[in-house]
C-alpha atoms as a PDB file:
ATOM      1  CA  UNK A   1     -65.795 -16.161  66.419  1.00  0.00           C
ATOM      2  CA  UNK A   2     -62.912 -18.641  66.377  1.00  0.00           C
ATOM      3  CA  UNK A   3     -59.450 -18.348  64.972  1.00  0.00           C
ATOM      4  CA  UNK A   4     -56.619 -15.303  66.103  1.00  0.00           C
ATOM      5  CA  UNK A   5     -57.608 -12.185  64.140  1.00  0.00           C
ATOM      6  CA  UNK A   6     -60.492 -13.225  62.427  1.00  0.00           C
ATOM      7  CA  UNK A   7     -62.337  -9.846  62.045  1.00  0.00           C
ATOM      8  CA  UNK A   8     -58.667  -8.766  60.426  1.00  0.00           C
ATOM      9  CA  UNK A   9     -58.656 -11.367  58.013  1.00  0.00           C
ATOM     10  CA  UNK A  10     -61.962 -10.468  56.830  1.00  0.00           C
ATOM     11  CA  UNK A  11     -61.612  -6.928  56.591  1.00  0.00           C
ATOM     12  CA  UNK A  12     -58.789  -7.893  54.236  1.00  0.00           C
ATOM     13  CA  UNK A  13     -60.887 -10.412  52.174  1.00  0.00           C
ATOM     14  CA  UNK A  14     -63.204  -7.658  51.638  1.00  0.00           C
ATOM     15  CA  UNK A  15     -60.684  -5.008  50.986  1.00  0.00           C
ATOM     16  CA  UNK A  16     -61.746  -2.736  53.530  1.00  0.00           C
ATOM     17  CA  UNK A  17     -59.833  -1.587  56.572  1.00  0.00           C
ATOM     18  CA  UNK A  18     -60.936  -0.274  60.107  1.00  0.00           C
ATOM     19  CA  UNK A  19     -61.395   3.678  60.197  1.00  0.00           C
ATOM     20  CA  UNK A  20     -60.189   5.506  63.299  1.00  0.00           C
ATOM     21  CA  UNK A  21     -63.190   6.822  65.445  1.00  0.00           C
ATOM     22  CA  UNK A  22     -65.115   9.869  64.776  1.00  0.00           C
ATOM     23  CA  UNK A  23     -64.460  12.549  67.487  1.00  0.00           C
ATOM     24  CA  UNK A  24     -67.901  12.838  69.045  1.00  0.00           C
ATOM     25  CA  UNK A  25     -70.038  16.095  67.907  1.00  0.00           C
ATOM     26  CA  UNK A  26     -71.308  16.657  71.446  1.00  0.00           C
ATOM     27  CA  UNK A  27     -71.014  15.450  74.972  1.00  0.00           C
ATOM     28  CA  UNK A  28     -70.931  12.088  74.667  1.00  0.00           C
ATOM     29  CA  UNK A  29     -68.569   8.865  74.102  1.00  0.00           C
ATOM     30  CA  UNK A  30     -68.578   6.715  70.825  1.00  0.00           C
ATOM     31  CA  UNK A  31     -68.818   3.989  73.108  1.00  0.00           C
ATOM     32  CA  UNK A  32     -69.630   2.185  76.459  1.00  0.00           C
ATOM     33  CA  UNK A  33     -68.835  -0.925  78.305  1.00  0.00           C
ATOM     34  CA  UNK A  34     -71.406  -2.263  80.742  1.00  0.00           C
ATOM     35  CA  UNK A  35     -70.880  -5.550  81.677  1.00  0.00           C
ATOM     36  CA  UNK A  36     -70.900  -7.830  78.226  1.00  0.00           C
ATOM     37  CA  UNK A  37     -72.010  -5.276  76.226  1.00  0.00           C
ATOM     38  CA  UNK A  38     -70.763  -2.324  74.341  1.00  0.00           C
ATOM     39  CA  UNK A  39     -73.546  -0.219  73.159  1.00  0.00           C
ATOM     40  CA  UNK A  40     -72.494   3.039  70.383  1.00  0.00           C
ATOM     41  CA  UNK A  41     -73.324   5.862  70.117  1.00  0.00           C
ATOM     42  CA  UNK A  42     -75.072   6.533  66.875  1.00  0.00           C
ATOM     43  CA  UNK A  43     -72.550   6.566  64.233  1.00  0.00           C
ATOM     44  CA  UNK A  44     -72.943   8.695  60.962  1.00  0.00           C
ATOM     45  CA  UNK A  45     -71.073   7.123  57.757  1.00  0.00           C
ATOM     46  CA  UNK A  46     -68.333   9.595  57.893  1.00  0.00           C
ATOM     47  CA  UNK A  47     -65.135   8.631  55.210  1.00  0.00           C
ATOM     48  CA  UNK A  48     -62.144  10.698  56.212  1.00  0.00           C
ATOM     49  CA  UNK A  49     -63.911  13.082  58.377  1.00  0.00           C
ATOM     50  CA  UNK A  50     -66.107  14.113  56.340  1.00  0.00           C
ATOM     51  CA  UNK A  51     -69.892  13.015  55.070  1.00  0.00           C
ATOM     52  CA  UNK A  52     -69.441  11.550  51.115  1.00  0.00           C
ATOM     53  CA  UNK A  53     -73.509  12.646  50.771  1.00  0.00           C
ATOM     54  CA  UNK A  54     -75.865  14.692  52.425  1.00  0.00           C
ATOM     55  CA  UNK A  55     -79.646  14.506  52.378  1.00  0.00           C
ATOM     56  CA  UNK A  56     -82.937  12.484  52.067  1.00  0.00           C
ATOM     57  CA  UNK A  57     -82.611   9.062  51.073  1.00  0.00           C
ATOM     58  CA  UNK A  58     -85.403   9.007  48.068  1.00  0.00           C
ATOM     59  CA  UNK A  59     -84.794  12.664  47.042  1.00  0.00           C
ATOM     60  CA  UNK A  60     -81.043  13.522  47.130  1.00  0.00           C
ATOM     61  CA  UNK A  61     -79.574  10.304  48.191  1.00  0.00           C
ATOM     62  CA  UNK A  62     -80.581   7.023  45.940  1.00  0.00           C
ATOM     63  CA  UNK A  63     -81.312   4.024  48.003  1.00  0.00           C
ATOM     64  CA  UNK A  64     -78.668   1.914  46.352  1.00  0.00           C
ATOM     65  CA  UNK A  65     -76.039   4.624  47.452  1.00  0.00           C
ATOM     66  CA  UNK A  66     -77.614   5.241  51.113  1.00  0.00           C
ATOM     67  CA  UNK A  67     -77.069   1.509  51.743  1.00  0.00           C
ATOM     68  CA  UNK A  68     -73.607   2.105  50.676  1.00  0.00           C
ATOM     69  CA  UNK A  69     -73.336   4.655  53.519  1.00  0.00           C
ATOM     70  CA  UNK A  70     -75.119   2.118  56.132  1.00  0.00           C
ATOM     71  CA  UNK A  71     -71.752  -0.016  55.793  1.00  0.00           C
ATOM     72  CA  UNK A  72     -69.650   2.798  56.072  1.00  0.00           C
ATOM     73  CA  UNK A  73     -71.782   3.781  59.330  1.00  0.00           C
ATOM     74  CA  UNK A  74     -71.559   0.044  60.831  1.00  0.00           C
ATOM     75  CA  UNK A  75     -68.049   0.177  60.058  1.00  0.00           C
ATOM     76  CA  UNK A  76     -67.658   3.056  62.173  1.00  0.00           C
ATOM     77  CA  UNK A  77     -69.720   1.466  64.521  1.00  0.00           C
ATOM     78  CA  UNK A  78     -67.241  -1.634  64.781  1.00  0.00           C
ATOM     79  CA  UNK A  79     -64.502   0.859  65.379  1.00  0.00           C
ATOM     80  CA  UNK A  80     -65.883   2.603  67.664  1.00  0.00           C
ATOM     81  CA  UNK A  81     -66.144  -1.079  70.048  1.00  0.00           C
ATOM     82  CA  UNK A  82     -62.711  -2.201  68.940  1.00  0.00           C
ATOM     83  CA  UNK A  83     -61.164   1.022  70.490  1.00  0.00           C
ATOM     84  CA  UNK A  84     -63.018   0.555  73.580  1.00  0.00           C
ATOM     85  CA  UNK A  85     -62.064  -2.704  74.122  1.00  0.00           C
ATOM     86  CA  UNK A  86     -58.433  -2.318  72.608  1.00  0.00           C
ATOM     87  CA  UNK A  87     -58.247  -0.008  75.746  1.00  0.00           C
ATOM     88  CA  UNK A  88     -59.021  -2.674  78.096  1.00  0.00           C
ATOM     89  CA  UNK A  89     -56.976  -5.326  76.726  1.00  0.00           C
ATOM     90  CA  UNK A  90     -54.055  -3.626  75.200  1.00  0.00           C
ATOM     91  CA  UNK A  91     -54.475  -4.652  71.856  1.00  0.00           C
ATOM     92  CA  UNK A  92     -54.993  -3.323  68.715  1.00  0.00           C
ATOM     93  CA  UNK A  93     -58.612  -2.511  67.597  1.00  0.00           C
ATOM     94  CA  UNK A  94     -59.037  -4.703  65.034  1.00  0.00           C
ATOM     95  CA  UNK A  95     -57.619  -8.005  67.289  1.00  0.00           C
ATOM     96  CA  UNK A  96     -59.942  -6.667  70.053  1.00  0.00           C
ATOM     97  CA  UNK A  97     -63.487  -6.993  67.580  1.00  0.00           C
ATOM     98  CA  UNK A  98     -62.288 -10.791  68.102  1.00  0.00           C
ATOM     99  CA  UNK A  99     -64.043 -10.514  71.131  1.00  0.00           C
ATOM    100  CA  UNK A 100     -67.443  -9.691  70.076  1.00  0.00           C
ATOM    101  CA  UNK A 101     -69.421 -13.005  70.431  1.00  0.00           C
ATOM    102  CA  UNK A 102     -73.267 -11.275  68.720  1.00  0.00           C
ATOM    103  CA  UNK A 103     -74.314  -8.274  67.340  1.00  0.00           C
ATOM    104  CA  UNK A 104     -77.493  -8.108  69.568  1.00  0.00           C
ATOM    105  CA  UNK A 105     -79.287  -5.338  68.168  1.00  0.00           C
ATOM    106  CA  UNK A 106     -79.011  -2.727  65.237  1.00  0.00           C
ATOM    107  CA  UNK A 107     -80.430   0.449  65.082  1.00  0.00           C
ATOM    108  CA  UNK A 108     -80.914   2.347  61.998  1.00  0.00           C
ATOM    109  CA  UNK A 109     -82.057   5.971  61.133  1.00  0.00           C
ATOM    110  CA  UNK A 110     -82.502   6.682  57.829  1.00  0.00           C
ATOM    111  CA  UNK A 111     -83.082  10.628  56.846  1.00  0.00           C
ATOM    112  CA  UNK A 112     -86.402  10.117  54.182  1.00  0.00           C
ATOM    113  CA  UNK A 113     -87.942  11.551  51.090  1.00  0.00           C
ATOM    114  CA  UNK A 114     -91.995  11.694  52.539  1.00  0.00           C
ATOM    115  CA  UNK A 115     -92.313   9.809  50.107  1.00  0.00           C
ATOM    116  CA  UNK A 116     -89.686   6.786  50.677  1.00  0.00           C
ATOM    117  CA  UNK A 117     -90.259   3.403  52.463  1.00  0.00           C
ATOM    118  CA  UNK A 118     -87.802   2.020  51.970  1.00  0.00           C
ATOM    119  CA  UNK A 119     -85.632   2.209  55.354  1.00  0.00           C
ATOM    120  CA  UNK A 120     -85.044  -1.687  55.497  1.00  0.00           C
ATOM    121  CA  UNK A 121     -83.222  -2.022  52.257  1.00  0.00           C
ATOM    122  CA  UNK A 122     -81.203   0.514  53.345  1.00  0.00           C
ATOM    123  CA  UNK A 123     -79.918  -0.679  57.039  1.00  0.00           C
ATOM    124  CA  UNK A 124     -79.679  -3.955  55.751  1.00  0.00           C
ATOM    125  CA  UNK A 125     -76.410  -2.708  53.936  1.00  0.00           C
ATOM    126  CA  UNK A 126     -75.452  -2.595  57.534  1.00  0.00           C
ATOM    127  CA  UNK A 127     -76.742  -5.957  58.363  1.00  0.00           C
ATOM    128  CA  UNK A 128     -75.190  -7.373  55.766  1.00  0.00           C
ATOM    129  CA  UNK A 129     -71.649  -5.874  56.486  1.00  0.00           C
ATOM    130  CA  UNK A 130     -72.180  -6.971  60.083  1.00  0.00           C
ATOM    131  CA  UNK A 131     -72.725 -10.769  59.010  1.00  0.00           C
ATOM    132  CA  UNK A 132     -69.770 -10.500  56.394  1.00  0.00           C
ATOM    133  CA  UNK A 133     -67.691  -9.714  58.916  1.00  0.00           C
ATOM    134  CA  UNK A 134     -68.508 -11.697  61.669  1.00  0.00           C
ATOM    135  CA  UNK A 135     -70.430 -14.892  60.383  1.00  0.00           C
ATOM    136  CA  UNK A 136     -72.709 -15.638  62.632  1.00  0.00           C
ATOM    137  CA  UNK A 137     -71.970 -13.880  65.304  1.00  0.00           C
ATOM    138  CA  UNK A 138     -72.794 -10.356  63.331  1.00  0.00           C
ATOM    139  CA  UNK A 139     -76.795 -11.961  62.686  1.00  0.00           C
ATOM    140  CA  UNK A 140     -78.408  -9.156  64.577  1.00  0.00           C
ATOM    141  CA  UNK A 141     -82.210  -8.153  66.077  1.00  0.00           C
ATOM    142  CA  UNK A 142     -82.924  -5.009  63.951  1.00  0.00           C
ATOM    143  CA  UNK A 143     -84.650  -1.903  63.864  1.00  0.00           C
ATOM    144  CA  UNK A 144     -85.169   0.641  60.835  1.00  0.00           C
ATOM    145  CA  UNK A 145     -86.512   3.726  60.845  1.00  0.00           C
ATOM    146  CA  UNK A 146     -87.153   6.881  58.850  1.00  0.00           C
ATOM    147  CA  UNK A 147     -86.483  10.374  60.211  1.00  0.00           C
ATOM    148  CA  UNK A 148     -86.944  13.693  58.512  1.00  0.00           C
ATOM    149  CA  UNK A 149     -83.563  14.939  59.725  1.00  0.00           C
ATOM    150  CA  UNK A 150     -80.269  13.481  60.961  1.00  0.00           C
ATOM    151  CA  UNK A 151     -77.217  15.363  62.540  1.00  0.00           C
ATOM    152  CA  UNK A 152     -75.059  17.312  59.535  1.00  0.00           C
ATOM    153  CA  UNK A 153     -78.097  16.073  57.167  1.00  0.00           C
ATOM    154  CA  UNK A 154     -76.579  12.988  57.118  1.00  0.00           C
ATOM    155  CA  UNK A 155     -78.759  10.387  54.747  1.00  0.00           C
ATOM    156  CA  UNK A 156     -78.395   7.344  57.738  1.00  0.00           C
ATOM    157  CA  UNK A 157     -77.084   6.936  61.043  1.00  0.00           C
ATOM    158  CA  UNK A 158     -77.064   3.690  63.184  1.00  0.00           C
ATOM    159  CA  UNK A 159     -76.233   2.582  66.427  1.00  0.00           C
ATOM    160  CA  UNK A 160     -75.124  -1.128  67.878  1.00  0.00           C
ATOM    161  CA  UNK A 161     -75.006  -3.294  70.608  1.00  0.00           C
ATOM    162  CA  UNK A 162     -72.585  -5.799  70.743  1.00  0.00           C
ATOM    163  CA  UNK A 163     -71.839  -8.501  73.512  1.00  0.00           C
ATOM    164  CA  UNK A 164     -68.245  -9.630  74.190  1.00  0.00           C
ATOM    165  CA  UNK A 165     -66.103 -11.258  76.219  1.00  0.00           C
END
């Protein structure tokens, strides 16, 4: 990443802006530091609070629209890093995702039909987000999975680690 306020200037290329953080639903932090990287907790694709679909991906939940929710997720996932490290540096959240230098690995859970296969099409809306946003720096190792249930029957739920500077 070069260039003050990249990530910023891309969100607003692609019309989207930085949620706030989901309050955690159990004992846990959306986020933590160790050394250069920030790993997150997993992060469901909540809009507002609240989950826009519920459900198998397959079934309930077309693939088309479950990747939809995979950049919502990995957009919650980038928040939850930029507060972290907005709280170390004193800057605002979106200046402080300058400071990722890779997505290192992507984790995605993806609540299936028996039936579906299709997990990577769906986490790669993720992927995709991640190297939209980041160039480079957002081309990630990548894992996708299918589970029969996520937490609030959310369709997908993904999880990053990012190292920074």
């Amino acid at each position: 990443m070069s260039g003050a306020a990249r990530v910023g200037t891309r969100l607003s290329e692609l019309g989207l802006t930085l949620p706030g953080v989901a309050a955690p639903l159990a004992a846990y932090v959306p986020a933590v530091r160790d050394g250069r990287h920030v790993w997150t907790s997993g992060q469901l694709p909540f809009v507002d609070g609240a989950l826009p679909a519920t459900g198998k991906v397959g079934g309930d939940v077309t693939p088309e629209d479950a990747a939809d929710l995979a950049r919502v997720a990995a957009l919650n996932a980038l928040a939850a890093v930029g507060a972290l490290l907005a709280q170390e540096d004193g800057t605002d959240p979106v200046t402080a995702l300058d400071r990722i230098r890779r997505v290192v690995k992507l984790v995605g859970f993806v609540a299936s039909d028996p039936a579906f296969s299709g997990q990577p099409a769906v986490v790669n809306g993720a992927s995709l987000l991640l190297h939209e946003l980041l160039g480079e720096a957002g081309v990630h190792a990548r894992s996708a999975v299918g589970v029969a249930v996520l937490p609030m029957d959310s369709p997908v739920e993904l999880e990053i680690v990012v190292a920074v500077d």
